[in-house]
Structures are given as structure tokens and as C-alpha cells.
N, C-alpha and C. Protein backbone atom coordinates (compact mmCIF):
# COMPACT_ATOMS: atom_id res chain seq x y z
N UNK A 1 84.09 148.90 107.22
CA UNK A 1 84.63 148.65 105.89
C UNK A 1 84.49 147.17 105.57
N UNK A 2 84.39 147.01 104.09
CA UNK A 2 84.29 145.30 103.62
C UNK A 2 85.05 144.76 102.90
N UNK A 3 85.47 143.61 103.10
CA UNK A 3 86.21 143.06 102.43
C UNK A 3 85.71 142.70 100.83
N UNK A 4 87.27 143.29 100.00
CA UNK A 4 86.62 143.07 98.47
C UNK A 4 87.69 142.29 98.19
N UNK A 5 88.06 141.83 96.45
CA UNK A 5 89.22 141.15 95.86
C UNK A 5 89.91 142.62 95.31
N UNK A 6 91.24 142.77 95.11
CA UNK A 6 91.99 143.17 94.40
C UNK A 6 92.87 142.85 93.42
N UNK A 7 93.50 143.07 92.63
CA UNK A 7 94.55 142.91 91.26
C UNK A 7 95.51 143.18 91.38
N UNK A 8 96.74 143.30 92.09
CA UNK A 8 97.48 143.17 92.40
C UNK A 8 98.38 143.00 91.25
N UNK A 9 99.23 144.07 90.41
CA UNK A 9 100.41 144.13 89.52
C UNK A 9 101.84 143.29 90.08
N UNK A 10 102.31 142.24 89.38
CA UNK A 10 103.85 142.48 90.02
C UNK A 10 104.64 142.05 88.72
N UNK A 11 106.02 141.87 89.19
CA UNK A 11 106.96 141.51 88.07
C UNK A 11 106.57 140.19 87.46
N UNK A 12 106.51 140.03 85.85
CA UNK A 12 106.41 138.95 85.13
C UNK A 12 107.09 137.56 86.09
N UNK A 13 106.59 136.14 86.44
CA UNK A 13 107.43 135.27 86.78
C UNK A 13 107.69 135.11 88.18
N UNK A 14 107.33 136.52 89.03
CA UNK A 14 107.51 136.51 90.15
C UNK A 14 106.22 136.40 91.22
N UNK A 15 105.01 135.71 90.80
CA UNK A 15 103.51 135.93 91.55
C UNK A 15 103.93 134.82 92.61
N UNK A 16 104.20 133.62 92.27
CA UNK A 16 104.85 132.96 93.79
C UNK A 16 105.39 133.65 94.58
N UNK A 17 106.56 134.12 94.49
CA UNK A 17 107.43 135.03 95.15
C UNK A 17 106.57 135.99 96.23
N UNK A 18 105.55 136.88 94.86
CA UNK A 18 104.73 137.65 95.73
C UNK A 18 103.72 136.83 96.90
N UNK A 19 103.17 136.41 96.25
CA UNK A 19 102.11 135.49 97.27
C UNK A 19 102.74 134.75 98.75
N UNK A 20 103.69 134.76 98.63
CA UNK A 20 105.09 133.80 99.57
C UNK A 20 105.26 135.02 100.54
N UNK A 21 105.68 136.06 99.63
CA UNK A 21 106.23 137.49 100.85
C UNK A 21 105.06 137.94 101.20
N UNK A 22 104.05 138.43 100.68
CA UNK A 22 102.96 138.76 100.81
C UNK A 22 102.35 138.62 102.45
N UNK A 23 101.99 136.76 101.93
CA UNK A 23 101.52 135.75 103.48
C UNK A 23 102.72 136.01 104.16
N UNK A 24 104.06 135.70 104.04
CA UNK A 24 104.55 136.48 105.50
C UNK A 24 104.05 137.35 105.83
N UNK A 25 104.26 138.81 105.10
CA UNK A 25 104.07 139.67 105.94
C UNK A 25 102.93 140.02 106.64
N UNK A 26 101.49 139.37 106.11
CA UNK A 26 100.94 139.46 106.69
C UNK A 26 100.90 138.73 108.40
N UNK A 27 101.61 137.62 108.54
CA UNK A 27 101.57 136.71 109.77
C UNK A 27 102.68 137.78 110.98
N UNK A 28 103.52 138.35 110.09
CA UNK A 28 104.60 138.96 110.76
C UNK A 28 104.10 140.58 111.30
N UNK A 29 103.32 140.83 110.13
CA UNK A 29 102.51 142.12 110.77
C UNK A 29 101.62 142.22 111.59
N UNK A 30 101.15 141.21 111.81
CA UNK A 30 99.17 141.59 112.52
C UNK A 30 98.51 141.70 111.78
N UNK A 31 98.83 141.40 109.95
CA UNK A 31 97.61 142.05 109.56
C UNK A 31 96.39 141.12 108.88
N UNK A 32 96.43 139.84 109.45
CA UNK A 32 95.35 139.40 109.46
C UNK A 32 94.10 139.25 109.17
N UNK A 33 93.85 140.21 109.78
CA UNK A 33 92.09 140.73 110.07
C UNK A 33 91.38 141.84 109.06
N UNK A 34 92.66 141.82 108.54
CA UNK A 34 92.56 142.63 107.45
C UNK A 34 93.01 142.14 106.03
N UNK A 35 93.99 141.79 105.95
CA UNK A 35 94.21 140.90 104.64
C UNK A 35 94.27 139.46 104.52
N UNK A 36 93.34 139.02 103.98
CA UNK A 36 92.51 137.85 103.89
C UNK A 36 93.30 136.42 103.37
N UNK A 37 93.00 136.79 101.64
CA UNK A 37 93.28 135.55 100.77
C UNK A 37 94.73 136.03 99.91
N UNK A 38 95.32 135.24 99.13
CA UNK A 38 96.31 135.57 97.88
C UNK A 38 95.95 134.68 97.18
N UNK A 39 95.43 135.09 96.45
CA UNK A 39 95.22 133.66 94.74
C UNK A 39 96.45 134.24 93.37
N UNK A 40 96.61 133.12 93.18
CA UNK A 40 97.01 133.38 91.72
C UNK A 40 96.31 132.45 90.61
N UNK A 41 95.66 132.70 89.85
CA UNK A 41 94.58 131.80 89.15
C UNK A 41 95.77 131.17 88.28
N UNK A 42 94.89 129.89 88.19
CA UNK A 42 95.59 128.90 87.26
C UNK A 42 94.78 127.70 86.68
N UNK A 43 95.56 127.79 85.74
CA UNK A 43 95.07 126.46 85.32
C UNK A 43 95.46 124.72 84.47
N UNK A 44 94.91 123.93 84.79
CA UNK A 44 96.16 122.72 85.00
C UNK A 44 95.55 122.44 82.90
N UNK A 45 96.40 122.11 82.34
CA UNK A 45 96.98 121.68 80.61
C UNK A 45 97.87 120.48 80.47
N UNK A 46 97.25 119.99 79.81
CA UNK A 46 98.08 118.49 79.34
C UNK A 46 99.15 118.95 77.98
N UNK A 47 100.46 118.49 78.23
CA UNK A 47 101.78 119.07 77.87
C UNK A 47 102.13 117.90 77.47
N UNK A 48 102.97 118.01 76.33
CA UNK A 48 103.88 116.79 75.83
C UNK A 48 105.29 117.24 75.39
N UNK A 49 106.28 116.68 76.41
CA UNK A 49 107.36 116.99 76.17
C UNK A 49 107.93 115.43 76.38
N UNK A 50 109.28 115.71 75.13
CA UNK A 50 109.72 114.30 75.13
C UNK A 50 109.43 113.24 74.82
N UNK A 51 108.11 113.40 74.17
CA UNK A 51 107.18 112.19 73.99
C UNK A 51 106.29 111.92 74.83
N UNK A 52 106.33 112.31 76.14
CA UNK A 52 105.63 112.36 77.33
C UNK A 52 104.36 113.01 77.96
N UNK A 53 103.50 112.52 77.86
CA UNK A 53 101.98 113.54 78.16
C UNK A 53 102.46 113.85 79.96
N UNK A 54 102.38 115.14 79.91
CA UNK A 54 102.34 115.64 81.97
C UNK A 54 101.58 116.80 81.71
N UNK A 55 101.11 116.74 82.74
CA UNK A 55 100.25 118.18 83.27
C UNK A 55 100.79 118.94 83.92
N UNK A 56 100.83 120.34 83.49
CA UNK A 56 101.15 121.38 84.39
C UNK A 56 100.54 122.54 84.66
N UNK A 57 100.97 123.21 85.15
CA UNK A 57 99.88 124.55 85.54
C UNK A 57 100.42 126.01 85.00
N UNK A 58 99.78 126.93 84.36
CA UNK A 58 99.35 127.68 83.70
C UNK A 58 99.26 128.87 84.60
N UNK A 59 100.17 129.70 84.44
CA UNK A 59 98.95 131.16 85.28
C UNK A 59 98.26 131.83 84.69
N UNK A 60 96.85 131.50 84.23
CA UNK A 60 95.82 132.65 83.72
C UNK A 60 96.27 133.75 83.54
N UNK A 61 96.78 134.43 84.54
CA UNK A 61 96.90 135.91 84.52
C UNK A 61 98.31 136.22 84.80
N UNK A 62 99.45 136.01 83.98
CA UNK A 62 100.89 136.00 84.26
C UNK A 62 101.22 137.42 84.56
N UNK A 63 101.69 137.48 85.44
CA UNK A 63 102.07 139.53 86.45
C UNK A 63 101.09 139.57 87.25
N UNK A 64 100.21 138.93 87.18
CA UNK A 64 98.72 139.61 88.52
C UNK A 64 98.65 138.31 89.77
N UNK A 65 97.92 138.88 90.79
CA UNK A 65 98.07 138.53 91.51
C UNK A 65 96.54 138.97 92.68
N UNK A 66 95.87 137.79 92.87
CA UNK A 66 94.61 138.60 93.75
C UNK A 66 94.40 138.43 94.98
N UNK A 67 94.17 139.93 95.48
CA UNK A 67 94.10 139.88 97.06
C UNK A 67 93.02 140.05 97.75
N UNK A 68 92.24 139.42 98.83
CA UNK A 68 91.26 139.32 99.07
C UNK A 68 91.80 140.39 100.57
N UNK A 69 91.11 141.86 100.78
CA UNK A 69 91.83 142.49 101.87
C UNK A 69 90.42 143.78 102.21
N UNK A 70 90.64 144.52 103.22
CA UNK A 70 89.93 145.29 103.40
C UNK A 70 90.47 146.82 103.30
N UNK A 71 90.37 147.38 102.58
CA UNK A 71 91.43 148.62 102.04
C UNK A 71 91.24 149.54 103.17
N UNK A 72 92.41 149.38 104.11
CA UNK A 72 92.77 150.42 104.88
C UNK A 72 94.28 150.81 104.61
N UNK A 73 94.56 152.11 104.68
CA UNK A 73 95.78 152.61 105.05
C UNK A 73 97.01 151.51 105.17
N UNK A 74 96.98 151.07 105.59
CA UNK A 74 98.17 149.79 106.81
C UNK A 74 97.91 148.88 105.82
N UNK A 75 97.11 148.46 105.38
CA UNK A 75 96.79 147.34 104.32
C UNK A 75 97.47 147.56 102.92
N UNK A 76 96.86 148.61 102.41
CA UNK A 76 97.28 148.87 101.25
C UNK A 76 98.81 149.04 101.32
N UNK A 77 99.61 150.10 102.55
CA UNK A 77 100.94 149.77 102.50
C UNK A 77 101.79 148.74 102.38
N UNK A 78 100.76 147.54 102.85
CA UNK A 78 102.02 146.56 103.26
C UNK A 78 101.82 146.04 101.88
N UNK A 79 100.84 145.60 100.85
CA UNK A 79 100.83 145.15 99.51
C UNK A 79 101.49 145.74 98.68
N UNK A 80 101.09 147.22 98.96
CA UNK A 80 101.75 147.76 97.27
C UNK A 80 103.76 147.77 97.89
N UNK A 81 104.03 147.66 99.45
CA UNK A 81 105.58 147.70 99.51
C UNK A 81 105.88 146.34 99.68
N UNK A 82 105.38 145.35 99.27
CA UNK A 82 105.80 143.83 99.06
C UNK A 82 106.38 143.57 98.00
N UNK A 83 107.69 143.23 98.03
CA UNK A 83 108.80 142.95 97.21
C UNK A 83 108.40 142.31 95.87
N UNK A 84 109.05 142.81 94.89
CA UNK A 84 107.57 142.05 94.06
C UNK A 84 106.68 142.68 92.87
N UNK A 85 105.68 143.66 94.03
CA UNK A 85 104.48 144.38 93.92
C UNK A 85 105.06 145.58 92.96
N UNK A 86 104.49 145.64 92.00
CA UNK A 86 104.85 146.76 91.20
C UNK A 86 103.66 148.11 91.28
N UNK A 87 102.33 147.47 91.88
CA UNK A 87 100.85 148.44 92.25
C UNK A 87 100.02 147.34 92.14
N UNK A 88 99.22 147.99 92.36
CA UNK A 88 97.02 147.42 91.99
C UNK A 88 97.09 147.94 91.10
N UNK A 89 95.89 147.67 90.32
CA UNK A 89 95.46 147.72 89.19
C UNK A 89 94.38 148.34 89.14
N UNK A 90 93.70 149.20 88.95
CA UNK A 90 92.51 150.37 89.06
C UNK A 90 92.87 151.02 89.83
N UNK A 91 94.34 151.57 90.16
CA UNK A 91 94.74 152.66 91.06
C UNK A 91 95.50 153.70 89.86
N UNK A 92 94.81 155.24 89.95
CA UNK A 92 95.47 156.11 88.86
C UNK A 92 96.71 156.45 89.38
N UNK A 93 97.25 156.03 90.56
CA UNK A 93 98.29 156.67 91.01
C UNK A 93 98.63 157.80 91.85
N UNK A 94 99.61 158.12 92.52
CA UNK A 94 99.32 159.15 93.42
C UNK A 94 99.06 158.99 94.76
N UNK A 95 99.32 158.22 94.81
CA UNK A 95 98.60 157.41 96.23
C UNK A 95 97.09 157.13 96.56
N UNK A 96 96.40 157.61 95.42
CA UNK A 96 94.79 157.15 94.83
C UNK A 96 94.37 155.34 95.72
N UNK A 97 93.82 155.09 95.79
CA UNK A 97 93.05 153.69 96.11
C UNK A 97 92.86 153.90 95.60
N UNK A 98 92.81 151.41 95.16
CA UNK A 98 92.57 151.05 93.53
C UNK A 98 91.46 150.92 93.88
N UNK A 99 90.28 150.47 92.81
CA UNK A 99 88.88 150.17 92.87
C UNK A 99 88.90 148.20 92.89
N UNK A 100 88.39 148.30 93.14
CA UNK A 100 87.84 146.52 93.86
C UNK A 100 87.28 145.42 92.51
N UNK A 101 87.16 144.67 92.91
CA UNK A 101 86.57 143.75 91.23
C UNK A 101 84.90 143.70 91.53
N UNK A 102 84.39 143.48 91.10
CA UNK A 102 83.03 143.71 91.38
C UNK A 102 82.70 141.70 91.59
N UNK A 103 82.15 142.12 92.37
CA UNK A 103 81.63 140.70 93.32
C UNK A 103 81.27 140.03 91.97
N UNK A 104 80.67 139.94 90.81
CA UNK A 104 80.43 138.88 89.73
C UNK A 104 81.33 138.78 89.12
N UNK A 105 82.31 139.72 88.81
CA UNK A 105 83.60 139.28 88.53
C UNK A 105 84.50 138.21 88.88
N UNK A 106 84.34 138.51 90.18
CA UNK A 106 85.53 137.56 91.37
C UNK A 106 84.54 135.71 91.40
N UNK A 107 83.71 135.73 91.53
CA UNK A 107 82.65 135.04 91.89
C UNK A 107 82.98 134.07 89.98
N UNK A 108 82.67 134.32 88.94
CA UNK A 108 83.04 133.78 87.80
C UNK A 108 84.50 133.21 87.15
N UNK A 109 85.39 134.01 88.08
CA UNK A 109 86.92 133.82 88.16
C UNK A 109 87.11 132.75 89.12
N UNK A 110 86.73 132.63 90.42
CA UNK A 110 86.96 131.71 91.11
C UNK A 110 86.02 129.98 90.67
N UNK A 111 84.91 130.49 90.50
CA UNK A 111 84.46 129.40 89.62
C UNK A 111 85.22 128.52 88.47
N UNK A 112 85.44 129.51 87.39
CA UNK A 112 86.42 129.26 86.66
C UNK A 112 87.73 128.44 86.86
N UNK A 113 87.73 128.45 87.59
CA UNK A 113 89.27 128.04 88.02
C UNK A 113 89.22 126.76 89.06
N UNK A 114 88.02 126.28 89.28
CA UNK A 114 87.33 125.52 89.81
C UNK A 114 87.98 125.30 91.62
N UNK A 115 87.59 126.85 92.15
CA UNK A 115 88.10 127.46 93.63
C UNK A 115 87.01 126.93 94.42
N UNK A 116 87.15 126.25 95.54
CA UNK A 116 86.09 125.80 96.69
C UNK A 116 85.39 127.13 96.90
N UNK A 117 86.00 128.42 97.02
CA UNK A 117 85.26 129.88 96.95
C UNK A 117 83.99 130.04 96.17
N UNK A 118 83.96 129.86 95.51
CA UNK A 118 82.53 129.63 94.48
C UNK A 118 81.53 128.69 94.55
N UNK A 119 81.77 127.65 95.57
CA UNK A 119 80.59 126.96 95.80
C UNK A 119 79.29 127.49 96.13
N UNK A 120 78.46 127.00 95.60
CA UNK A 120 76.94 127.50 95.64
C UNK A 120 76.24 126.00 96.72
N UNK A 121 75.74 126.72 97.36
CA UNK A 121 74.84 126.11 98.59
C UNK A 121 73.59 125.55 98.31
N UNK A 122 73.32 124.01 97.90
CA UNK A 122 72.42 123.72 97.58
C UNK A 122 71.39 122.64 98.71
N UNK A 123 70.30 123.01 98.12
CA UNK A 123 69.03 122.80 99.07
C UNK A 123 68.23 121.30 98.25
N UNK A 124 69.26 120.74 97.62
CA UNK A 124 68.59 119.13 97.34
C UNK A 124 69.81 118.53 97.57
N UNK A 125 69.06 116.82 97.74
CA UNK A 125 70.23 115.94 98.14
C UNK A 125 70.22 114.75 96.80
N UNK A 126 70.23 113.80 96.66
CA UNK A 126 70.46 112.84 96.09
C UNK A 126 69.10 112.00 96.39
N UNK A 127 68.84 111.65 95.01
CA UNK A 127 67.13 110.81 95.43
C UNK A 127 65.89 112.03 95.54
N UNK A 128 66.45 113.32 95.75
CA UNK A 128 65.07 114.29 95.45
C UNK A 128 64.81 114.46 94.23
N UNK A 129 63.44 115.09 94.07
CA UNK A 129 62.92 115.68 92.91
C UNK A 129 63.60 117.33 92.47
N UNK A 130 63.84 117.27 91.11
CA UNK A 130 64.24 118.68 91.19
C UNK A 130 63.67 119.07 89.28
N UNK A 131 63.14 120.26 89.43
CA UNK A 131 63.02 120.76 88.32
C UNK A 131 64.01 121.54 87.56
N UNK A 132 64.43 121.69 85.82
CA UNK A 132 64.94 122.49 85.45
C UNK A 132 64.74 123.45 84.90
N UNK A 133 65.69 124.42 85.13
CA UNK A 133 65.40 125.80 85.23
C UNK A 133 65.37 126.59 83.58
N UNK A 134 66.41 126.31 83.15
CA UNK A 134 66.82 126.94 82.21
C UNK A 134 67.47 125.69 81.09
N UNK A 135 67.63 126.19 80.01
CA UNK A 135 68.50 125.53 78.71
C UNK A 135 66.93 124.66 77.93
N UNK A 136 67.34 123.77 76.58
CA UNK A 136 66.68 123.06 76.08
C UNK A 136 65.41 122.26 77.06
N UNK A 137 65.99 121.78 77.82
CA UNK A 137 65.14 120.94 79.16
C UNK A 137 64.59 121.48 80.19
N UNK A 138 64.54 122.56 79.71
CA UNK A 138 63.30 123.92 80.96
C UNK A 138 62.33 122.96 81.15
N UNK A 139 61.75 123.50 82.48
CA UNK A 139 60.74 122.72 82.71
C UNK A 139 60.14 120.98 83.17
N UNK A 140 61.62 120.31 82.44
CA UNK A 140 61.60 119.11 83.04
C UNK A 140 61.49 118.70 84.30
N UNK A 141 61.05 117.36 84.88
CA UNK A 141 61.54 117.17 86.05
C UNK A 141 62.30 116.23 86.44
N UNK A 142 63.24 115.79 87.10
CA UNK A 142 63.88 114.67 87.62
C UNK A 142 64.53 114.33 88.71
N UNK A 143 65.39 112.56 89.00
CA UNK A 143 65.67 112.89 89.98
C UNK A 143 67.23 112.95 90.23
N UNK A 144 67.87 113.83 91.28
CA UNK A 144 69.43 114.09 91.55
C UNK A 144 69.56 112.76 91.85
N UNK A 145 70.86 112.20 90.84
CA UNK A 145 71.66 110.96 91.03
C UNK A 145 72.95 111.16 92.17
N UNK A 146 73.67 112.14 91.47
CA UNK A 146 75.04 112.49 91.88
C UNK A 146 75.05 114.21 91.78
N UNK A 147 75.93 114.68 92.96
CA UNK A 147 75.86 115.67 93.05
C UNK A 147 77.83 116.18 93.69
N UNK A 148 78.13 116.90 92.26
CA UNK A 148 79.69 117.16 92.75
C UNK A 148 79.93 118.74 92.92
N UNK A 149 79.83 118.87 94.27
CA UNK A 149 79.75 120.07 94.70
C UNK A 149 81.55 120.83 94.39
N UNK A 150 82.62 120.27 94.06
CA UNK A 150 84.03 120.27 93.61
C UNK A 150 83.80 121.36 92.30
N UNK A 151 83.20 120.82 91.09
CA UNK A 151 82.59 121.27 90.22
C UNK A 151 81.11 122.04 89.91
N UNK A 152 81.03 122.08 90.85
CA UNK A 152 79.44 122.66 90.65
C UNK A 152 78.13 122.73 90.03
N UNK A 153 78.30 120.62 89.88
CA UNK A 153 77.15 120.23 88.70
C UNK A 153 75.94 119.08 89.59
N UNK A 154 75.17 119.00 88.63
CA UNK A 154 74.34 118.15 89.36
C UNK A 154 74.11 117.21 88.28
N UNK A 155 73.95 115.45 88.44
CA UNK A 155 73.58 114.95 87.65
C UNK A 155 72.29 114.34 87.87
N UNK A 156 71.26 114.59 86.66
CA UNK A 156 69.65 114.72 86.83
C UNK A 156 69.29 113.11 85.81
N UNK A 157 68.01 112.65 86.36
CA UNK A 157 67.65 111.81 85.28
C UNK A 157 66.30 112.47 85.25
N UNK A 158 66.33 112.38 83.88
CA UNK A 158 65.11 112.84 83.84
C UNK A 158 64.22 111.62 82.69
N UNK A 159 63.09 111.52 82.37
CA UNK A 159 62.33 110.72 81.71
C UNK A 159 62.15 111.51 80.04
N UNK A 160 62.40 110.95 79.30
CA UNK A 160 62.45 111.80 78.19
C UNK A 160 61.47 110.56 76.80
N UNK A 161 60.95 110.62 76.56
CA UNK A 161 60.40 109.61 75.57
C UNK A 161 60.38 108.50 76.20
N UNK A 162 59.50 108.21 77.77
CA UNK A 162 59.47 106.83 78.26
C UNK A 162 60.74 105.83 78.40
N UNK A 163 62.48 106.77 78.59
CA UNK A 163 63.04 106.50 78.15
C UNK A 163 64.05 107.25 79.95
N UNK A 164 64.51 106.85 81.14
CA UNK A 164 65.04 106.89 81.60
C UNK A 164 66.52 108.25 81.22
N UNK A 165 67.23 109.31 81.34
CA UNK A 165 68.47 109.69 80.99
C UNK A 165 69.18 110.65 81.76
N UNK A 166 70.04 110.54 82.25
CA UNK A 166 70.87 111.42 82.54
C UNK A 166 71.44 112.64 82.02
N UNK A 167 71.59 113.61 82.60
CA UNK A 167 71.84 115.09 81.92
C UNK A 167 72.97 115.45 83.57
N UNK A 168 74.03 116.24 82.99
CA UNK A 168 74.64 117.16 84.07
C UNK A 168 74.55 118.24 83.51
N UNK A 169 73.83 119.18 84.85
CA UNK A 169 73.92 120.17 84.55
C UNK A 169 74.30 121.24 85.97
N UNK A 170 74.35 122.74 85.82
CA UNK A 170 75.45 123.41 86.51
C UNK A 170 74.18 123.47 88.06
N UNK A 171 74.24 123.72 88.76
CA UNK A 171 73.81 124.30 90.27
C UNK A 171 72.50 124.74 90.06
N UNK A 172 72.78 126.31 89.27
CA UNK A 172 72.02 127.16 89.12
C UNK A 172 70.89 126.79 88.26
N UNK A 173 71.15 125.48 87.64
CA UNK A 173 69.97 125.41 86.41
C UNK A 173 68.76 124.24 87.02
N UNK A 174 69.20 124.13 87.93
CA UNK A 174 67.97 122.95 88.86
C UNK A 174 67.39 123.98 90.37
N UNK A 175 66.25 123.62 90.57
CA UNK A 175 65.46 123.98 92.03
C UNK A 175 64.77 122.73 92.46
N UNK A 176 64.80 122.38 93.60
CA UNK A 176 63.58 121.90 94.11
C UNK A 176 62.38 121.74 94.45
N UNK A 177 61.97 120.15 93.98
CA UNK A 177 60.35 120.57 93.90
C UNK A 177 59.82 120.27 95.47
């Protein structure tokens, strides 16, 4: 069996809570090897209260909760009876198994949210040549200045009208020449 992400339902306000009992029980159970990650997506917003600019964090998905696990029996019990847990989400009920997020799903969510999980593995360094792939500047070539693998961009110079310039652009839109 393989490990997928799940969706995980719980009470409005309470996804810390869950994620908190959750990772116990997994350390307290054994179940480890089987249940993986707990995310709760978020995201950080500049707030002004008081006159005061602060940043705080956001839950994308307020009641949900995602579990990175391998759906066995023992697994699924200990999630859906975690204090908290109201079900999964693509489960009809019945004691049915829920259905999984589909790997481009999870993969655009964790990106999104700018998760070390989503890093893409790249095969240039800084000072190589690299061509682009896609957008207005197909076809160009230039060379990697800076490369922030955090974000998942590359910054390119490329020569444009005898004219030296910089462009950032995402991972996927450069190859090496």
C-alpha cells in the first residue's frame, strides 16, 4: 500500500487541537510507519489593528485538516477517533474509505503555501546556461544569477536588445543547456 494525502473534517477553530492530538497519538500508538505528515495550510496577511501593521496567519482551509497516511484499518481508526475529527472528506460513510487527493492536487497546495514538500529538484547551478521554456521569452537563453529553491524561482539574465536583464521565473520554465 502507498502513501497518499487526506482531508481530514474537524470542528471549526479546532485544527491545532487536531493536529496536536493527532501527532500524539500517533507517537503513543506505533503508528508511525503509517501515518506520516499533519498540515494545516496557511497563510501569512498583513493586518492592521490599532493603527498597527502585524502579520498573521490565516487557515486556508478553516475545519480541514491534511493527513499524509497509508490507509489501513488501524490508521484510519486512530484519525477519524481523534478528538476533534468529525470524518475525511471523500468518505460516503458507513465505514466506506475516503478517496485520497490526487498527487497534482496535493503537489499545487503545498506549493502554494510555499511547503519545502514541493520543491522541485533542479539540475543547474548559478553561472550556467539555461534556456526558457515557456511564457513570452520561450526560447531565450541565459545565465542563472540566483536561485531560491524556498520559493521555487530562478533568476535568469538574459540579453534582450544588446541590453543585459533579469527575469524570475518559476523552476519549471527553465532547462539546461
Amino acid at each position: 500500500m502507498e502513501k497518499n494525502w487526506y482531508v481530514v473534517h474537524t470542528y471549526s477553530g479546532y485544527e491545532n487541537k487536531v493536529k496536536a492530538n493527532l501527532e500524539k497519538r500517533v507517537e503513543t500508538m506505533g503508528m508511525s510507519d503509517k501515518i506520516f505528515r499533519v498540515y494545516i495550510p496557511e497563510q501569512e496577511e498583513t493586518d492592521f489593528k490599532d493603527g498597527k501593521k502585524r502579520v498573521v496567519s490565516r487557515k486556508t482551509f478553516p475545519g480541514y485538516v491534511f493527513v499524509e497516511l497509508i490507509m489501513t484499518d488501524d490508521a484510519w481508526y486512530v484519525v477519524r477517533n481523534t478528538p476533534g475529527v468529525t470524518g475525511f472528506l471523500g468518505s460516503s460513510g458507513g465505514g466506506t474509505k475516503p478517496t485520497p487527493l490526487a498527487p497534482e492536487e496535493v503537489q499545487s497546495m503545498l506549493k502554494q503555501m510555499g511547503s519545502n514538500e514541493a520543491r522541485v529538484e533542479v539540475d543547474f547551478a548559478v553561472g550556467e546556461l539555461v534556456e526558457v521554456l515557456e511564457g513570452p521569452f520561450a526560447h531565450f537563453q541565459g545565465k542563472v544569477e540566483v536561485i531560491d529553491s524556498t520559493k521555487g524561482k530562478v533568476t535568469v539574465s538574459v540579453d534582450m536588445f544588446g541590453r543585459e536583464t533579469n527575469m524570475e521565473l518559476d523552476f519549471v520554465q527553465v532547462t539546461k543547456i
